[in-house]
N, C-alpha and C. Protein backbone atom coordinates (compact mmCIF):
# COMPACT_ATOMS: atom_id res chain seq x y z
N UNK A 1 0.85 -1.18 0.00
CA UNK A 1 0.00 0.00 0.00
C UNK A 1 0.89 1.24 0.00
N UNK A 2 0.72 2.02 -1.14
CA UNK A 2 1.01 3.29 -1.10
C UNK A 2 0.44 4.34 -0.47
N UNK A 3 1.03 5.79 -1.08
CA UNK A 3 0.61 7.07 -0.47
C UNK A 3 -0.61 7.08 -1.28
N UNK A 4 -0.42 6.58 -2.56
CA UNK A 4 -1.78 7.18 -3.68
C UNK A 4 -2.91 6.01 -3.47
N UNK A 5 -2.33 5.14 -2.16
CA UNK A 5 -3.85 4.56 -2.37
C UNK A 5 -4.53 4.83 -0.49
N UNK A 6 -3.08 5.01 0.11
CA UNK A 6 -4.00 6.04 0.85
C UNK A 6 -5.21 7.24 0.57
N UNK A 7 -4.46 7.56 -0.23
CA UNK A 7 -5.16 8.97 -0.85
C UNK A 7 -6.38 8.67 -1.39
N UNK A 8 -6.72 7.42 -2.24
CA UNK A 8 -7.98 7.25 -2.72
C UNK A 8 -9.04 7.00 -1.40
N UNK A 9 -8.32 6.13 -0.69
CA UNK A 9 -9.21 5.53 0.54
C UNK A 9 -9.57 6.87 1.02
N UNK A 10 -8.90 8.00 1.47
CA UNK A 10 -9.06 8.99 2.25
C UNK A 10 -10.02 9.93 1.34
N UNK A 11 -10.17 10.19 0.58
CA UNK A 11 -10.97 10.83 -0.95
C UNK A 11 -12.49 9.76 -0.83
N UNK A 12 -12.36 8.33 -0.93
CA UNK A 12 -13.36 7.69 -0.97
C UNK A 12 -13.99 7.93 0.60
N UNK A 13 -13.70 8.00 1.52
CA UNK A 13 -14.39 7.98 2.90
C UNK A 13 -14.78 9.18 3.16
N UNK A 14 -13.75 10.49 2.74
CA UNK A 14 -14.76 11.80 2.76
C UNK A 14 -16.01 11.80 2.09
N UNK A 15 -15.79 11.37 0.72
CA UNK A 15 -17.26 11.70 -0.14
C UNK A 15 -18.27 10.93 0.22
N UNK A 16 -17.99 9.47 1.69
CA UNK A 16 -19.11 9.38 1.86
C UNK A 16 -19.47 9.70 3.23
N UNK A 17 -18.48 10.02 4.24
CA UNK A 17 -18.96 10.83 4.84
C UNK A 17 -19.72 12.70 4.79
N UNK A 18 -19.27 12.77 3.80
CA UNK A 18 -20.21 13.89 3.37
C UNK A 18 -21.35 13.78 2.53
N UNK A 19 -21.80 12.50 1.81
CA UNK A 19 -23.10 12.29 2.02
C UNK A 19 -23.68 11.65 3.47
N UNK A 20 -23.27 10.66 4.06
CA UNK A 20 -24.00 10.61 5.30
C UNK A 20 -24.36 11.95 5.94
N UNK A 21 -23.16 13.23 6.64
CA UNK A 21 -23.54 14.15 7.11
C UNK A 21 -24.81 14.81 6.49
N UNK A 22 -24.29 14.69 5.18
CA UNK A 22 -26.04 15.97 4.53
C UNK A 22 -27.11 15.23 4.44
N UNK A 23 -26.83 13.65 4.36
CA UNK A 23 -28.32 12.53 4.46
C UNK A 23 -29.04 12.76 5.91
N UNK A 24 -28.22 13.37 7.07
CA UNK A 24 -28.85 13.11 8.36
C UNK A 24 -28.89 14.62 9.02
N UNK A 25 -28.18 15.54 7.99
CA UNK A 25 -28.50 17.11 8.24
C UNK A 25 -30.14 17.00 7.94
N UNK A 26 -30.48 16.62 6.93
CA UNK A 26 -31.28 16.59 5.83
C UNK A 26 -33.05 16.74 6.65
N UNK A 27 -32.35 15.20 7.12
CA UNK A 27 -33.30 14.34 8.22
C UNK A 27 -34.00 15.02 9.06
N UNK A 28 -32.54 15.70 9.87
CA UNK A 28 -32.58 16.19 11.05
C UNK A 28 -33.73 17.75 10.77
N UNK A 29 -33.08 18.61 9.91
CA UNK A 29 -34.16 19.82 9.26
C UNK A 29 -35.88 19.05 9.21
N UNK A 30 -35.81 18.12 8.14
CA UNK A 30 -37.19 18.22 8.41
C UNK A 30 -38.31 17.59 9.02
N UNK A 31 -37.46 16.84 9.94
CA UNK A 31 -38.09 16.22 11.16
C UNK A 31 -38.44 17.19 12.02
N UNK A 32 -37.57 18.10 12.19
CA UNK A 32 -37.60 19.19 13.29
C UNK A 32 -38.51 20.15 12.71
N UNK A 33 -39.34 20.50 11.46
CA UNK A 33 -40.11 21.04 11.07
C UNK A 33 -41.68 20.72 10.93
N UNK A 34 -41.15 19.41 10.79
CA UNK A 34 -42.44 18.64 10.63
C UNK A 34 -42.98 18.28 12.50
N UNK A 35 -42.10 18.21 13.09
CA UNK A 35 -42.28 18.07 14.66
C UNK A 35 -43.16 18.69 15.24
N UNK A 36 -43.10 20.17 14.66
CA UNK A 36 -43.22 21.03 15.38
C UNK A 36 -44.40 22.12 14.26
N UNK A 37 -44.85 21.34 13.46
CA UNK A 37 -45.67 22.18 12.44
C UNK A 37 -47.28 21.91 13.29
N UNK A 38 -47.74 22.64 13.72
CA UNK A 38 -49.60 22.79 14.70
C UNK A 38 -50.49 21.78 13.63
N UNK A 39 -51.11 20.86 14.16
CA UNK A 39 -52.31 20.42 13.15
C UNK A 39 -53.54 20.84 13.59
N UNK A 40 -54.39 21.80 12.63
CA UNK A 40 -55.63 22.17 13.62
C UNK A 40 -56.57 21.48 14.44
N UNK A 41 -56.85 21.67 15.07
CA UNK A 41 -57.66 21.16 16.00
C UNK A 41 -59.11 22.57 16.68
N UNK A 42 -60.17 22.74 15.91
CA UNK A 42 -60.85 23.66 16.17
C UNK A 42 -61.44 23.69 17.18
N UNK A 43 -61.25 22.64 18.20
CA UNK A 43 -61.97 22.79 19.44
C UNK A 43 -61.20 23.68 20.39
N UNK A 44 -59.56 23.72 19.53
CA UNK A 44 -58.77 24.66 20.67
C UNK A 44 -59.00 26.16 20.22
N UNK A 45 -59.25 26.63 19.46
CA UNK A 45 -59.45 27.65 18.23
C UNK A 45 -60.88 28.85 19.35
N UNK A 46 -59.98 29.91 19.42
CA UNK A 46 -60.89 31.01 20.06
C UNK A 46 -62.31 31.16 19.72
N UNK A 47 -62.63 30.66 18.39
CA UNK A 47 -63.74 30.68 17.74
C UNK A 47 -64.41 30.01 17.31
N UNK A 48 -64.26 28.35 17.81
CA UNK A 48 -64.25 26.71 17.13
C UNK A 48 -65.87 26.79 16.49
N UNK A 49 -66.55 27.94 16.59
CA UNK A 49 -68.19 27.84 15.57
C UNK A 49 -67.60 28.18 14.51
N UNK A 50 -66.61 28.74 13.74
CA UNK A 50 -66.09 29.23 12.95
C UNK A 50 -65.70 28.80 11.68
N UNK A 51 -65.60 27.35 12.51
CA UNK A 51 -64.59 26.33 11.59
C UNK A 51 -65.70 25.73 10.27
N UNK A 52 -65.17 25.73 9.11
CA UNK A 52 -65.59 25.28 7.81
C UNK A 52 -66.24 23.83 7.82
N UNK A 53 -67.10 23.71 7.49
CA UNK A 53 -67.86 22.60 7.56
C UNK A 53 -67.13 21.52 6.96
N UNK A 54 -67.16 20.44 7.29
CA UNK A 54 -65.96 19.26 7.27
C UNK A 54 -64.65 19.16 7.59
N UNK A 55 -63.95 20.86 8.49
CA UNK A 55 -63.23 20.67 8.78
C UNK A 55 -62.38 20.05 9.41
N UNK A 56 -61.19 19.31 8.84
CA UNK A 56 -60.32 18.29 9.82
C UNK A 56 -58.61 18.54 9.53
N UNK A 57 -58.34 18.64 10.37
CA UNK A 57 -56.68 19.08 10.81
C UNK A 57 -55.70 18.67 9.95
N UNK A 58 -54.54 19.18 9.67
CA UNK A 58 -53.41 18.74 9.50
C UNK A 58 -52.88 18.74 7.95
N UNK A 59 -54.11 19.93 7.30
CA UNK A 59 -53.71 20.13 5.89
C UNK A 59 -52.53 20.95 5.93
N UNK A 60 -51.93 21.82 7.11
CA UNK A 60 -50.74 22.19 6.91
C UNK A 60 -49.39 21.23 6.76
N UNK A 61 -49.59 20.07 7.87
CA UNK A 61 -48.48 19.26 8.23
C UNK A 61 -48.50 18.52 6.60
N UNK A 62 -49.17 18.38 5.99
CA UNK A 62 -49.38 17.38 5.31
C UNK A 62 -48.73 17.94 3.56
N UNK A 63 -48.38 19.31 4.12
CA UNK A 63 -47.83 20.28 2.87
C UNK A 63 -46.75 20.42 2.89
N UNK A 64 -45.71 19.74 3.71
CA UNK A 64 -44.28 20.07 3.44
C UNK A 64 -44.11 19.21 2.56
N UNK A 65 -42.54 19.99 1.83
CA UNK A 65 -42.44 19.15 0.42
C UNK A 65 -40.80 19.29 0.23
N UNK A 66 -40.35 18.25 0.19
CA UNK A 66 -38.82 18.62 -0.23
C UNK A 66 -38.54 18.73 -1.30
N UNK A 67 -37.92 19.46 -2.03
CA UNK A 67 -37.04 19.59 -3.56
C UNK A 67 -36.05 19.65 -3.36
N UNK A 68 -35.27 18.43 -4.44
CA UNK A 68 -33.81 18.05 -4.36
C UNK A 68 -33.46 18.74 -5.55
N UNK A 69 -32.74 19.91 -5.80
CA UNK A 69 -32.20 21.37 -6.95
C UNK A 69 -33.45 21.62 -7.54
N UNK A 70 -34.70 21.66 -7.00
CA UNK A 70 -35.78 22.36 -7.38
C UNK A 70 -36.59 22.74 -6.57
N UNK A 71 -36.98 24.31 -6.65
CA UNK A 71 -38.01 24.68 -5.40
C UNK A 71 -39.57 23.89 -5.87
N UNK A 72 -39.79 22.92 -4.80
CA UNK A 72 -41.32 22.62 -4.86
C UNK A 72 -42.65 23.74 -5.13
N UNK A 73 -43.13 23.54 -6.00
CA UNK A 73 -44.46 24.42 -6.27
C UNK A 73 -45.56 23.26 -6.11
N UNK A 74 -46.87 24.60 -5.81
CA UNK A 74 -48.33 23.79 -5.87
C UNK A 74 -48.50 23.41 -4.29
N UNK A 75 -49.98 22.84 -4.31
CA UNK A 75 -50.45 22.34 -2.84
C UNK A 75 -50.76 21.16 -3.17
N UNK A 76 -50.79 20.40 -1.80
CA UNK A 76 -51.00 19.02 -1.74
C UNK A 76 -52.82 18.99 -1.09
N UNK A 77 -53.13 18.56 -1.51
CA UNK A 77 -54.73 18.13 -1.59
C UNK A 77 -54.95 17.22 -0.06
N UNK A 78 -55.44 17.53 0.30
CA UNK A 78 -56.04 16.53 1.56
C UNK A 78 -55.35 17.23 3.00
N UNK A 79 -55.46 15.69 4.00
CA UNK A 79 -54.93 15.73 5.28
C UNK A 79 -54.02 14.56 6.00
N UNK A 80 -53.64 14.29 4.95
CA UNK A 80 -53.09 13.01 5.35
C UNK A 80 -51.46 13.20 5.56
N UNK A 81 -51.03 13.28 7.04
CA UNK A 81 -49.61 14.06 7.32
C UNK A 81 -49.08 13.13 7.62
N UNK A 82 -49.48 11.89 8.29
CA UNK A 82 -49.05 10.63 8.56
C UNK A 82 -48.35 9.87 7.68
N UNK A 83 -46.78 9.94 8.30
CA UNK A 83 -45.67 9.28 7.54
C UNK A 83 -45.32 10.05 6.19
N UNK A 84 -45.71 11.46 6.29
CA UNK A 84 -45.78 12.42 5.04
C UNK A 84 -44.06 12.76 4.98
N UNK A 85 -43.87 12.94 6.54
CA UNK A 85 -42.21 13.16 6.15
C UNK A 85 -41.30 12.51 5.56
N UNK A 86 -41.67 11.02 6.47
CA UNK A 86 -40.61 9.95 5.25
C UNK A 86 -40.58 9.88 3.89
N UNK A 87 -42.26 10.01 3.64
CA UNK A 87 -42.42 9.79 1.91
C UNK A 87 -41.31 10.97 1.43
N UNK A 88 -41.27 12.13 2.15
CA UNK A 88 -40.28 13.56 1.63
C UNK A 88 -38.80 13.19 1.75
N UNK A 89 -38.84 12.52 3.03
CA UNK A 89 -37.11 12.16 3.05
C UNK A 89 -36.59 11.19 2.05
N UNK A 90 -37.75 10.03 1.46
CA UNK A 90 -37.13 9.05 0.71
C UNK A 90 -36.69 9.70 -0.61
N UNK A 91 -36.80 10.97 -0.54
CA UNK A 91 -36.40 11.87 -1.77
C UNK A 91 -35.08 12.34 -2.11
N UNK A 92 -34.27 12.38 -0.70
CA UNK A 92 -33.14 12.88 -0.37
C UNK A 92 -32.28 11.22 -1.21
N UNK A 93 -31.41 11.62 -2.29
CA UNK A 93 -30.56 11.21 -3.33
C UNK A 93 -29.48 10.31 -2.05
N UNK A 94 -28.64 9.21 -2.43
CA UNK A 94 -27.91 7.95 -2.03
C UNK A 94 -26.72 8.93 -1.76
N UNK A 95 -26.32 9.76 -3.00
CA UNK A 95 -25.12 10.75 -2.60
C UNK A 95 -25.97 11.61 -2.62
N UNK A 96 -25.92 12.61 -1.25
CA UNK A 96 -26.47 13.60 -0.97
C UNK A 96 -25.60 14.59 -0.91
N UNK A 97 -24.15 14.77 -0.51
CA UNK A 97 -23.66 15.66 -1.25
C UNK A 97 -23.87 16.52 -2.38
N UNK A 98 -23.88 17.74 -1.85
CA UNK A 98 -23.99 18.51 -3.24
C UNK A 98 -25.14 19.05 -4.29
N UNK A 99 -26.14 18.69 -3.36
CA UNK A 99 -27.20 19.45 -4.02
C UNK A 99 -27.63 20.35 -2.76
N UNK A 100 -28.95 20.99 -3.64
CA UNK A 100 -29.83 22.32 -2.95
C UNK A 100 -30.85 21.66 -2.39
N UNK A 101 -31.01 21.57 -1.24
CA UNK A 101 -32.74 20.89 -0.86
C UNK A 101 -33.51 22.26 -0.10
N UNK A 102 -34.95 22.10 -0.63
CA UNK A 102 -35.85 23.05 -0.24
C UNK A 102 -36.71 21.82 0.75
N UNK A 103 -37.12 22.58 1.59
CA UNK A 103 -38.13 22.40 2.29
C UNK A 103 -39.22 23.41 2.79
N UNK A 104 -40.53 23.46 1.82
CA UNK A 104 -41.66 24.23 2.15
C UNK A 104 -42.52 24.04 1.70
N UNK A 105 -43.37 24.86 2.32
CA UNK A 105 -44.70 24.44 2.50
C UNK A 105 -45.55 25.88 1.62
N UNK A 106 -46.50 25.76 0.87
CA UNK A 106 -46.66 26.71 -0.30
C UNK A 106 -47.89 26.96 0.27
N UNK A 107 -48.69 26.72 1.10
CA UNK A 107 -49.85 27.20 1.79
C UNK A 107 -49.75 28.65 2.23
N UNK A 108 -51.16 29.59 1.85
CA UNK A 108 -51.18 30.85 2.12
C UNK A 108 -50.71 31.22 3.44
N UNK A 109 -51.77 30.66 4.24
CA UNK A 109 -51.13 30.65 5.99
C UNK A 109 -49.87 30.01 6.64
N UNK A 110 -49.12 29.88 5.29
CA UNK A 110 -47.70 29.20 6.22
C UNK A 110 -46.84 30.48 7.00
N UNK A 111 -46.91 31.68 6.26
CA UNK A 111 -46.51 32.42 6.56
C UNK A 111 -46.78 33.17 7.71
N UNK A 112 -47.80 33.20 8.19
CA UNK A 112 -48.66 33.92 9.30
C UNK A 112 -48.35 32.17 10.60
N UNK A 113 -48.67 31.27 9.93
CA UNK A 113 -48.22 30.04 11.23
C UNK A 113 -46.64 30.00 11.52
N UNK A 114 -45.95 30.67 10.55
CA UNK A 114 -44.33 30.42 11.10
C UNK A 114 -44.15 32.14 12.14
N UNK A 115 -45.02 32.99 11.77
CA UNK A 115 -44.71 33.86 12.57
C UNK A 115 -46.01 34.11 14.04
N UNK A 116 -46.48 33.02 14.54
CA UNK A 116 -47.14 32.57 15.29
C UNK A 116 -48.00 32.81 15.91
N UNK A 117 -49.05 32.29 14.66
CA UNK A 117 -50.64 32.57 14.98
C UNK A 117 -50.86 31.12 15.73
N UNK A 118 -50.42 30.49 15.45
CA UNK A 118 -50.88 29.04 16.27
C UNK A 118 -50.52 28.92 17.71
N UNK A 119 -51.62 28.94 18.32
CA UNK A 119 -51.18 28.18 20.25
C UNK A 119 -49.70 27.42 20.16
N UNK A 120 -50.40 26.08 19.13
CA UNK A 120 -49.68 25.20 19.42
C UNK A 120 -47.74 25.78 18.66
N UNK A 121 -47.11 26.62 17.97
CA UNK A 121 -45.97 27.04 17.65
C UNK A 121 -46.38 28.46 17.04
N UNK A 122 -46.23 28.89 18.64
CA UNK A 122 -46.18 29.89 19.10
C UNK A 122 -44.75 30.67 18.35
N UNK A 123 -43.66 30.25 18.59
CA UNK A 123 -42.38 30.82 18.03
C UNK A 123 -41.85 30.24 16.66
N UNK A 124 -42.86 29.57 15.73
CA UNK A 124 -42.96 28.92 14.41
C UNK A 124 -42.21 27.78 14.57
N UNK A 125 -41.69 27.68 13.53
CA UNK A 125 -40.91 26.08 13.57
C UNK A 125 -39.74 26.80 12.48
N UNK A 126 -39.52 27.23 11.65
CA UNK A 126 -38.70 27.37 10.70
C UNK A 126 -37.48 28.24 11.30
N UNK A 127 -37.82 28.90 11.95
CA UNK A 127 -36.87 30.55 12.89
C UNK A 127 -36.37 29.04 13.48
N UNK A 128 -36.95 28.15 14.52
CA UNK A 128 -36.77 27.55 15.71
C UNK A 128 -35.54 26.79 14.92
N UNK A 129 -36.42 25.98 14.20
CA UNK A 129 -35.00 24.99 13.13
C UNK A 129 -33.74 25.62 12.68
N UNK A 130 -33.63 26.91 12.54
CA UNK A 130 -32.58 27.80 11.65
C UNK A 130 -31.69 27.73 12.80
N UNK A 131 -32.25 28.07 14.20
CA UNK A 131 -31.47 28.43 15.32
C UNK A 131 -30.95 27.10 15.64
N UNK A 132 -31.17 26.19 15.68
CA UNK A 132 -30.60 24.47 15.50
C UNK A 132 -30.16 24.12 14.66
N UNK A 133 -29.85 24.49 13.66
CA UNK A 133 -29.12 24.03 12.79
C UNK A 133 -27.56 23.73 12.61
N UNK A 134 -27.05 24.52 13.81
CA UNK A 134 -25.78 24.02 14.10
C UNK A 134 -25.65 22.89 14.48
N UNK A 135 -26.76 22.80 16.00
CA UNK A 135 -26.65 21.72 16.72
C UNK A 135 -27.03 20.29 15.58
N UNK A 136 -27.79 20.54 14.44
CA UNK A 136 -28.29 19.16 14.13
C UNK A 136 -27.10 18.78 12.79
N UNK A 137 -26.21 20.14 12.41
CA UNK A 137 -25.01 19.02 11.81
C UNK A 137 -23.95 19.02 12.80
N UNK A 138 -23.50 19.14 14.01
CA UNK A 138 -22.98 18.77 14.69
C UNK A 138 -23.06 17.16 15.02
N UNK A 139 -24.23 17.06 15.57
CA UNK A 139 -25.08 15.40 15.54
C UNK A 139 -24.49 14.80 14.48
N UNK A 140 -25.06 15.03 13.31
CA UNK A 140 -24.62 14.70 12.38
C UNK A 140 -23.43 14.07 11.97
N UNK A 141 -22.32 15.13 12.26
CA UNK A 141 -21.37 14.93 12.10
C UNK A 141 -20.60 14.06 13.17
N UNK A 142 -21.26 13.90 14.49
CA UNK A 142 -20.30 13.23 15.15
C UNK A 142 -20.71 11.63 14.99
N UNK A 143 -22.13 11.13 14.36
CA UNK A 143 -22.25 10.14 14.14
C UNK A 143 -21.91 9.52 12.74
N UNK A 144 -21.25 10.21 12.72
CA UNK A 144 -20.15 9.74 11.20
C UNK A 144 -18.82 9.41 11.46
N UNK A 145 -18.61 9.98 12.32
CA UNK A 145 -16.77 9.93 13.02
C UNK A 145 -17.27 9.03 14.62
N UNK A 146 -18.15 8.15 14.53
CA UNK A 146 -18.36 7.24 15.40
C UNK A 146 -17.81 6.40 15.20
């Protein structure tokens, strides 16, 4: 064994430790968004006579959308938020290195729920995640050099 095949080994284990890190940065973002995104519930709601006839919760949670080098457009139809994140994470590419990932939500009121009209995230979720974002590639990163 040489220097130049050190060098490959050391070249080959960065590039996949730098997809693991951005596979579990990735994770970590929109778990922590999706965690923490309010599903309505109009009985908690100052005004619960208010609420739209057939209304049922969780058409926000159910609107996050990841784009891997493309910003997601459009809304997602329904309420079905359950296991909505994974279906988003199984999106995130084998080498994750090196691309742009979006995560959002294209709903009118996303904007007014991240700056906190909801009881339930009060201080939004997106500000909250930005401010963690050290901590969650830190994580990241130390369970790669485990």
């Amino acid at each position: 064994m040489g220097f130049s095949d050190d060098i490959k080994r050391f070249t080959v284990k960065c590039a996949a430790n730098s997809d693991a890190v951005t596979r579990t940065t990735v994770l970590g973002i929109t778990s922590s968004i999706d965690e923490m995104s309010p599903v309505g519930n109009a009985d908690n709601w100052a005004h619960p006579e208010k609420k739209p006839p057939g209304y049922v919760g969780g058409h926000f949670r159910a609107n996050w959308q990841l784009g891997v080098n493309v910003q997601p457009t459009g809304i997602i139809e329904g309420t079905a938020y359950q296991g909505k994140v994974e279906q988003e994470q199984a999106k995130i590419p084998a080498k994750a290195a090196g691309h742009v990932y979006w995560y959002q939500n294209n709903l009118p009121y996303a904007i007014p729920l991240e700056d906190g009209h909801s009881g339930q995230a009060p201080n939004g979720m997106v500000g909250l995640t930005a401010v963690r974002f050290g901590g969650i590639v830190d994580t990241a990163a130390q369970a790669v050099n485990k």
